[in-house]
N, C-alpha and C. Protein backbone atom coordinates (compact mmCIF):
# COMPACT_ATOMS: atom_id res chain seq x y z
N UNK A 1 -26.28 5.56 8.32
CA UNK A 1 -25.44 4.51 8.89
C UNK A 1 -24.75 3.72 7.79
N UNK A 2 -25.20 3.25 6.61
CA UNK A 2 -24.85 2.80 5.92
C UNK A 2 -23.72 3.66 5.10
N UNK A 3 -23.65 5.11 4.85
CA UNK A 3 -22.42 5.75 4.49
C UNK A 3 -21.51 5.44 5.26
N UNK A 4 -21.65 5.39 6.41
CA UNK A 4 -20.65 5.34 7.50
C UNK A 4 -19.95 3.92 7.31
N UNK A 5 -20.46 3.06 7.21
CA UNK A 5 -19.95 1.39 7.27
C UNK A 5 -19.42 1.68 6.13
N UNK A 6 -20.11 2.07 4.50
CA UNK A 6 -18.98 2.46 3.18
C UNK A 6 -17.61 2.65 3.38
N UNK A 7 -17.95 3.70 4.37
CA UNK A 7 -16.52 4.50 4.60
C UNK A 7 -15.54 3.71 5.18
N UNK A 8 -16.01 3.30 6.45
CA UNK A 8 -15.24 2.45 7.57
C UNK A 8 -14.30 1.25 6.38
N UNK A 9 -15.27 0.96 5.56
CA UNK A 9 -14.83 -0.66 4.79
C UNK A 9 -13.74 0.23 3.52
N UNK A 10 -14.25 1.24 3.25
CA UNK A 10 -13.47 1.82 2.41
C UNK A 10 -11.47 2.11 3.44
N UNK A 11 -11.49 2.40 4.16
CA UNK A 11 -10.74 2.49 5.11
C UNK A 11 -10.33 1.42 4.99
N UNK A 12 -10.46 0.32 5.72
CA UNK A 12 -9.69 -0.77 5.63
C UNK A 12 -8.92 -1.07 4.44
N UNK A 13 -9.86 -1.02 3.31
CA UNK A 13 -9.57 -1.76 2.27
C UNK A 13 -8.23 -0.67 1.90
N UNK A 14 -8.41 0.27 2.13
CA UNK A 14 -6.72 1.17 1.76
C UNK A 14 -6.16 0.97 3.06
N UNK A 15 -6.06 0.92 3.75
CA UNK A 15 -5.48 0.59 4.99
C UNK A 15 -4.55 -0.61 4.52
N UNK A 16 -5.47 -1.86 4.12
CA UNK A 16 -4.69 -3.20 3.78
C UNK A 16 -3.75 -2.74 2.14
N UNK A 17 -4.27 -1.94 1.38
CA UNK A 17 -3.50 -1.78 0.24
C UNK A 17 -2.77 -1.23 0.03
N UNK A 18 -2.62 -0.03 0.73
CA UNK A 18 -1.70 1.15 0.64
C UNK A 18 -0.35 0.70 0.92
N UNK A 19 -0.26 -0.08 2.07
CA UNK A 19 1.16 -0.92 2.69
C UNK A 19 1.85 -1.52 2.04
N UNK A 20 1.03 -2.14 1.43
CA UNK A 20 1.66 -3.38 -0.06
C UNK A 20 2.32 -2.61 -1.20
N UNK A 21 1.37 -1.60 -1.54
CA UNK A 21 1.95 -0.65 -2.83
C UNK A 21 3.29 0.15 -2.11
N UNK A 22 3.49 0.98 -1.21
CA UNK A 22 4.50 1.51 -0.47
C UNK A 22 5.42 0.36 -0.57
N UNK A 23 5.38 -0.53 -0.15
CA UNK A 23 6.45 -1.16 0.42
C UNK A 23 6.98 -1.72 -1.09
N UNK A 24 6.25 -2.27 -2.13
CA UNK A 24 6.66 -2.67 -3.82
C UNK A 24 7.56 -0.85 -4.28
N UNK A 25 6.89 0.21 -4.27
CA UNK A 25 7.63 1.17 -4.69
C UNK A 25 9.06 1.37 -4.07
N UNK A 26 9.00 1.24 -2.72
CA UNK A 26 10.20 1.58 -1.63
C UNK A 26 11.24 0.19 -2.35
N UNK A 27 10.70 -1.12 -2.21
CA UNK A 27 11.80 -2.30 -2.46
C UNK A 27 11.97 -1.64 -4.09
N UNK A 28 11.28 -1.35 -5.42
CA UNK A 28 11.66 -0.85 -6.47
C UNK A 28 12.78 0.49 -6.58
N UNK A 29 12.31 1.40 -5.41
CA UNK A 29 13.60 2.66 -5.74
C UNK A 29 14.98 1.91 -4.98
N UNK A 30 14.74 0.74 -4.22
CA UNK A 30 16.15 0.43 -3.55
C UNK A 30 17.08 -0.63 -4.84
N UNK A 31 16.03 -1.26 -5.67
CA UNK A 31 16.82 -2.26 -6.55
C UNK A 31 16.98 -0.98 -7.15
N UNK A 32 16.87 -0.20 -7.47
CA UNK A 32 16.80 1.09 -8.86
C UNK A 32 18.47 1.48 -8.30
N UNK A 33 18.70 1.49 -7.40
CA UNK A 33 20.01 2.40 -6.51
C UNK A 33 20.84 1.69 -6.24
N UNK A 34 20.68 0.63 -5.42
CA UNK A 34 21.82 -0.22 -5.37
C UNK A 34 22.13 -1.28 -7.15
N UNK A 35 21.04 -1.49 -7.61
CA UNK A 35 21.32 -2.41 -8.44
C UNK A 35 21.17 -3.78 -8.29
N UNK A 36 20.68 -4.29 -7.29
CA UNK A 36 20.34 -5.60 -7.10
C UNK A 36 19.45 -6.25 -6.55
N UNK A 37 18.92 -7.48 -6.96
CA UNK A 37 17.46 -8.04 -6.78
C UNK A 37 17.51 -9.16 -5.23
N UNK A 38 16.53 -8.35 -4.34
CA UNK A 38 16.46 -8.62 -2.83
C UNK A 38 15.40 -9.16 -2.60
């Protein structure tokens, strides 16, 4: 049971981080292309 809760919390915790990093790379390739800070 306790692997299982690891996991579950492991989950979240990329769940909540993954979004943040995506969304910093995605706003970085758009200043990279257009050229300007949004």
């Amino acid at each position: 049971m306790n692997g299982y809760v690891q996991m579950v919390k492991n989950f979240i915790y990329h769940q909540n981080t993954a979004p943040k990093n995506l969304l910093e790379e995605i706003s970085k390739q758009k200043k990279d292309s257009s050229g300007e800070d949004k």
